[in-house]
N, C-alpha and C. Protein backbone atom coordinates (compact mmCIF):
# COMPACT_ATOMS: atom_id res chain seq x y z
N UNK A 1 5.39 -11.42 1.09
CA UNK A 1 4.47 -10.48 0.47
C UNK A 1 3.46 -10.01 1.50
N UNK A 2 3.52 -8.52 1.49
CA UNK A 2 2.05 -8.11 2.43
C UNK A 2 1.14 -7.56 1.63
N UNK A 3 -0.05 -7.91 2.42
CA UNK A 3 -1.17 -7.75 2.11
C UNK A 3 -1.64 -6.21 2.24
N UNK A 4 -2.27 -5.42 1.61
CA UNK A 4 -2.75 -4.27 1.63
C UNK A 4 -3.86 -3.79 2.33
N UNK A 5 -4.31 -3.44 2.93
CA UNK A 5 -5.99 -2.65 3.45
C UNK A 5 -6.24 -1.95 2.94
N UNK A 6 -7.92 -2.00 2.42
CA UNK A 6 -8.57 -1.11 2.06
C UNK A 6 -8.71 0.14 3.30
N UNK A 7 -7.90 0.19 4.19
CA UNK A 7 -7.92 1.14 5.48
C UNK A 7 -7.12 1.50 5.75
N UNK A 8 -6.80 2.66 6.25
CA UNK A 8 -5.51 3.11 7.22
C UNK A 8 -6.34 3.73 8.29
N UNK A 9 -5.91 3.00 9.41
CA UNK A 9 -5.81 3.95 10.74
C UNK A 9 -4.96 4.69 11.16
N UNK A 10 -5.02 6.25 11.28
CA UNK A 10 -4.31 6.73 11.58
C UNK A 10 -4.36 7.72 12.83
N UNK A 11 -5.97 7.29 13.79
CA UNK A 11 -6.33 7.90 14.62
C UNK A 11 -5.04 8.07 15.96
N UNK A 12 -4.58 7.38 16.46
CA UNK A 12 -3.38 7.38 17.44
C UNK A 12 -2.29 7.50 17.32
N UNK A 13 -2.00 8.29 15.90
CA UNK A 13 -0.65 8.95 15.20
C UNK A 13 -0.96 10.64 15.55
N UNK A 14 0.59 11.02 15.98
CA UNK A 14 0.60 12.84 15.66
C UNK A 14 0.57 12.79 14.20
N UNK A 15 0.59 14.32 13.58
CA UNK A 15 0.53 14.64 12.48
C UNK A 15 1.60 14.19 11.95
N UNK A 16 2.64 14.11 12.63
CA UNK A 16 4.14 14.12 11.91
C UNK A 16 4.37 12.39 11.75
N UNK A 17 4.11 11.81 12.62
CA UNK A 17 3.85 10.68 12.12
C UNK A 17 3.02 10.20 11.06
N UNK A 18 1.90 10.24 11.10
CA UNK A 18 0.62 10.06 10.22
C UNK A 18 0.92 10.43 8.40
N UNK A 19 1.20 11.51 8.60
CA UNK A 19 1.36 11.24 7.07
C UNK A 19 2.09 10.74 6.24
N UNK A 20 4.02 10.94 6.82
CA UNK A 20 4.45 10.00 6.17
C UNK A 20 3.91 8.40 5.78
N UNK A 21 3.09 7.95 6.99
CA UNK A 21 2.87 6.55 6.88
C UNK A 21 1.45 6.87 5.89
N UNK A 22 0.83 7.80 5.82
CA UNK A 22 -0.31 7.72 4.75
C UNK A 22 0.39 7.97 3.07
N UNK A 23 1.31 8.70 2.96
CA UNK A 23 1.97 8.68 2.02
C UNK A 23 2.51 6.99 1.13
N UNK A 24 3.47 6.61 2.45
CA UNK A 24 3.34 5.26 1.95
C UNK A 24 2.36 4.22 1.95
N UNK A 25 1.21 4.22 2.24
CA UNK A 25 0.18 3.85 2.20
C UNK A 25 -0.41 4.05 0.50
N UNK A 26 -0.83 5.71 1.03
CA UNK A 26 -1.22 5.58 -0.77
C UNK A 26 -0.60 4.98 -2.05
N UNK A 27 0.28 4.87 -2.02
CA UNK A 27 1.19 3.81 -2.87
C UNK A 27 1.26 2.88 -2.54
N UNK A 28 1.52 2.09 -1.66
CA UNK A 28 1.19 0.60 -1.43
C UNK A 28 -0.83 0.14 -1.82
N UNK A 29 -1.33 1.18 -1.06
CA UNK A 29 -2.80 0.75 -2.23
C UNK A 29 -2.74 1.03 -3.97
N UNK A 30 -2.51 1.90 -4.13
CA UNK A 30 -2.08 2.31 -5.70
C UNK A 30 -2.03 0.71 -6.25
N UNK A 31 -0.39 0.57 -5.62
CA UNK A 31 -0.22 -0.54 -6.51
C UNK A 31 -0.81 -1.92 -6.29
N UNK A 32 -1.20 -1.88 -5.15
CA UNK A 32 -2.25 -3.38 -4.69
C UNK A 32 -3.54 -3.22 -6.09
N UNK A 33 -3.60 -1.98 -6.37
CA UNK A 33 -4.92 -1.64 -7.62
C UNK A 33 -6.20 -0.75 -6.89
N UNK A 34 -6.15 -1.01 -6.00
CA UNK A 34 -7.34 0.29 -5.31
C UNK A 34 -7.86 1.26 -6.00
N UNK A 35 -8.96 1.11 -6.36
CA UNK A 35 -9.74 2.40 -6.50
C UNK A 35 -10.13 3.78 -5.68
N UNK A 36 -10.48 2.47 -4.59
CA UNK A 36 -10.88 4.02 -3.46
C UNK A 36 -10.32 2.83 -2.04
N UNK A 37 -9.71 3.75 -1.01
CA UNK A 37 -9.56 3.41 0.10
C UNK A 37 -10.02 4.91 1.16
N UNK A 38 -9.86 4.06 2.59
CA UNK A 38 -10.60 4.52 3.86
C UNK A 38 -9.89 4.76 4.57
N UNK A 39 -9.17 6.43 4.79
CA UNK A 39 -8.17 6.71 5.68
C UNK A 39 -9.00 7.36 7.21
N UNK A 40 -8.75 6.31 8.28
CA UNK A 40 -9.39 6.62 9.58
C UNK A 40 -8.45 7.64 10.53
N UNK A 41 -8.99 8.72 10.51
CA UNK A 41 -8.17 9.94 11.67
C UNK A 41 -8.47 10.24 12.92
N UNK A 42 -10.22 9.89 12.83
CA UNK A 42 -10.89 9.92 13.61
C UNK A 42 -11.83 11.61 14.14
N UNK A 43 -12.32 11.36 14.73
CA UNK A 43 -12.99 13.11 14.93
C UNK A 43 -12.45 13.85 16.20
N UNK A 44 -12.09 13.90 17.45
CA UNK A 44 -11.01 14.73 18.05
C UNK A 44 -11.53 16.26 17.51
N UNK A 45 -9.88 17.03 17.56
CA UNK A 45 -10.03 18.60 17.52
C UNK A 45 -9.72 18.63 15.81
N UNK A 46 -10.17 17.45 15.38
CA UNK A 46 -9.49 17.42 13.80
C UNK A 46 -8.29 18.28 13.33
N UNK A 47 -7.19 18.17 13.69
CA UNK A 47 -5.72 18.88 13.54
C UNK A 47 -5.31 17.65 12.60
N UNK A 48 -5.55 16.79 12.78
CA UNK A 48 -5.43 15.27 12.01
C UNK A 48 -6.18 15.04 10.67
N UNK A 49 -7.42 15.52 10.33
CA UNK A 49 -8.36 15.70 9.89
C UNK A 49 -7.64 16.46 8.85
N UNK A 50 -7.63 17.74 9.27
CA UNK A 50 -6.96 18.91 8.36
C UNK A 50 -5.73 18.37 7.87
N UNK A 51 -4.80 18.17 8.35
CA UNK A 51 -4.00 17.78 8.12
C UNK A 51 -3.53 16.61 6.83
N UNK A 52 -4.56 15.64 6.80
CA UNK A 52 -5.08 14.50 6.11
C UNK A 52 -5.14 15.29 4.68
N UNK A 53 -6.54 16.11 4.93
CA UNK A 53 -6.83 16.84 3.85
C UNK A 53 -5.74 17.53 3.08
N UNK A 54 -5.58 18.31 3.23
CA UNK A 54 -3.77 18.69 3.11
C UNK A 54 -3.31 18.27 2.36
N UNK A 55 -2.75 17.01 2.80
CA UNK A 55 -1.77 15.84 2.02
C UNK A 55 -2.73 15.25 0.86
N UNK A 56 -3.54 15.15 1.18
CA UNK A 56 -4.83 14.40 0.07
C UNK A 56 -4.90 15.56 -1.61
N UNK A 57 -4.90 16.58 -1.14
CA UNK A 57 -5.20 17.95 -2.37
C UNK A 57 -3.43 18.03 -3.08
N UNK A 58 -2.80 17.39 -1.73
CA UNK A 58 -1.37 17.60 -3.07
C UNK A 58 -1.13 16.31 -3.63
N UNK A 59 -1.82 15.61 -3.30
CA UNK A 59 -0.74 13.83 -3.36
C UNK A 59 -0.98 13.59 -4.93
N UNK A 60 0.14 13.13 -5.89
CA UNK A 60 -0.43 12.94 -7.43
C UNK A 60 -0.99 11.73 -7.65
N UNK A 61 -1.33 11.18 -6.36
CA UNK A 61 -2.24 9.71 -6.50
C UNK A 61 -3.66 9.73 -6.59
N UNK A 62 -3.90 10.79 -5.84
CA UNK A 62 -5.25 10.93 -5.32
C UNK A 62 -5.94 11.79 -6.44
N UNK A 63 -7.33 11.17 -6.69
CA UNK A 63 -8.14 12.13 -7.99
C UNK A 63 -8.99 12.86 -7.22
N UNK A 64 -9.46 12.56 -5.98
CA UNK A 64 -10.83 13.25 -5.03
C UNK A 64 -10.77 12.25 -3.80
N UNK A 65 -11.22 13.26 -2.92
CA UNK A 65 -11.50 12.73 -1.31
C UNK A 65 -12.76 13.47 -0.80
N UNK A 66 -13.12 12.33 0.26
CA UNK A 66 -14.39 13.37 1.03
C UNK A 66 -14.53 12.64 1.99
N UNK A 67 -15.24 13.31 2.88
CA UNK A 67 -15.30 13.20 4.11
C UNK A 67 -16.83 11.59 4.13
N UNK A 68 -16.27 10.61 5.14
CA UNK A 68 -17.46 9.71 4.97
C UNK A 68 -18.63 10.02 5.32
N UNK A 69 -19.34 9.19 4.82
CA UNK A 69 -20.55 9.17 4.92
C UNK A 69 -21.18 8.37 6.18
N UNK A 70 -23.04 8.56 6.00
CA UNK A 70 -23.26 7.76 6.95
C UNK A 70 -22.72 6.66 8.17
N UNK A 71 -22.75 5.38 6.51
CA UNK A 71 -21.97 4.32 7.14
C UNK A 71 -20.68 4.20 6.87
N UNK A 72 -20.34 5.19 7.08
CA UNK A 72 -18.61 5.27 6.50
C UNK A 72 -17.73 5.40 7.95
N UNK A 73 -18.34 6.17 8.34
CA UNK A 73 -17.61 6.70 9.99
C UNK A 73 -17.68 8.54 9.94
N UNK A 74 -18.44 8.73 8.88
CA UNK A 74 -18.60 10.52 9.04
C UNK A 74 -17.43 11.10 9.27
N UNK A 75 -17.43 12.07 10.29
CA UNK A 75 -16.34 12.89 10.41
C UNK A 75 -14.76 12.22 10.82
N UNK A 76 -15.11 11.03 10.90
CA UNK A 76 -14.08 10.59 11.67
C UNK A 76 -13.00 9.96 10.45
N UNK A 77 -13.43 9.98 8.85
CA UNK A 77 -12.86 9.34 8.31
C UNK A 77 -12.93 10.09 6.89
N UNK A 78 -12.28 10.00 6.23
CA UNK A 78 -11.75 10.25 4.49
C UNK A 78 -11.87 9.21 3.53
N UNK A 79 -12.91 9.03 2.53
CA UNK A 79 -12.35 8.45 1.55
C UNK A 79 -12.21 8.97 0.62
N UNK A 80 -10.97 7.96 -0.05
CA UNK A 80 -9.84 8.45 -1.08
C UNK A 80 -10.40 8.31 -2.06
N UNK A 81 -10.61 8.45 -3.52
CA UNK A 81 -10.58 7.83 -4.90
C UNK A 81 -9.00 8.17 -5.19
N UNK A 82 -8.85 7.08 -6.18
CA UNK A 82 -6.84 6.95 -6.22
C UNK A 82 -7.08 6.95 -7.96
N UNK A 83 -5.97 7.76 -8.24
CA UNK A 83 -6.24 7.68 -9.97
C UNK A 83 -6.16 6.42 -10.42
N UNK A 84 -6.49 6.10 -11.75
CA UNK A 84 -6.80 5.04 -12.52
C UNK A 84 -5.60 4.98 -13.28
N UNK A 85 -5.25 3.45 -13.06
CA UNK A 85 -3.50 2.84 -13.69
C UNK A 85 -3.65 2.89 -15.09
C-alpha cells in the first residue's frame, strides 16, 4: 500500500509529462479522502503554471483552485479543493 501526499511536485517535469502524473495524482488523493492538496510547478516562465491551470478547470475532481498564498509558496504553487465523496 502507498501512501499519498498532500503534494505533488511537479516543478522538474515538461508539460507532457506533468500532467498525466497530476491526473493520476488527483485520484490517488481523491481516494486517500483529500479535501484540498498542493500541486508544486514552481514559478519559471509559468508554461507549467498555465498549463496546471488548464487541467485543473477541466478535471471532474476538482471543485476550485488558486494560486498559493503567502505561506503557501505563491506563484510557485496551486491549491486544489477536490470535490466532496
Amino acid at each position: 500500500m502507498s501512501v499519498v501526499s498532500a503534494e505533488l511536485d511537479l516543478h522538474a517535469l515538461t508539460v507532457d509529462e506533468a500532467l498525466p502524473a497530476l491526473d493520476r495524482y488527483l485520484s490517488a488523493a481523491f481516494m486517500a479522502g483529500y479535501s484540498e492538496v498542493r500541486i508544486v510547478h514552481g514559478k519559471g516562465s509559468g508554461i507549467l503554471r498555465q498549463a496546471v491551470s488548464r487541467e485543473l478547470r477541466r478535471h471532474p475532481l476538482v471543485k476550485s483552485f488558486r494560486i498559493g498564498g503567502h505561506r503557501e509558496g505563491q506563484t510557485g504553487c496551486t491549491m486544489v479543493q477536490l470535490v466532496e465523496h
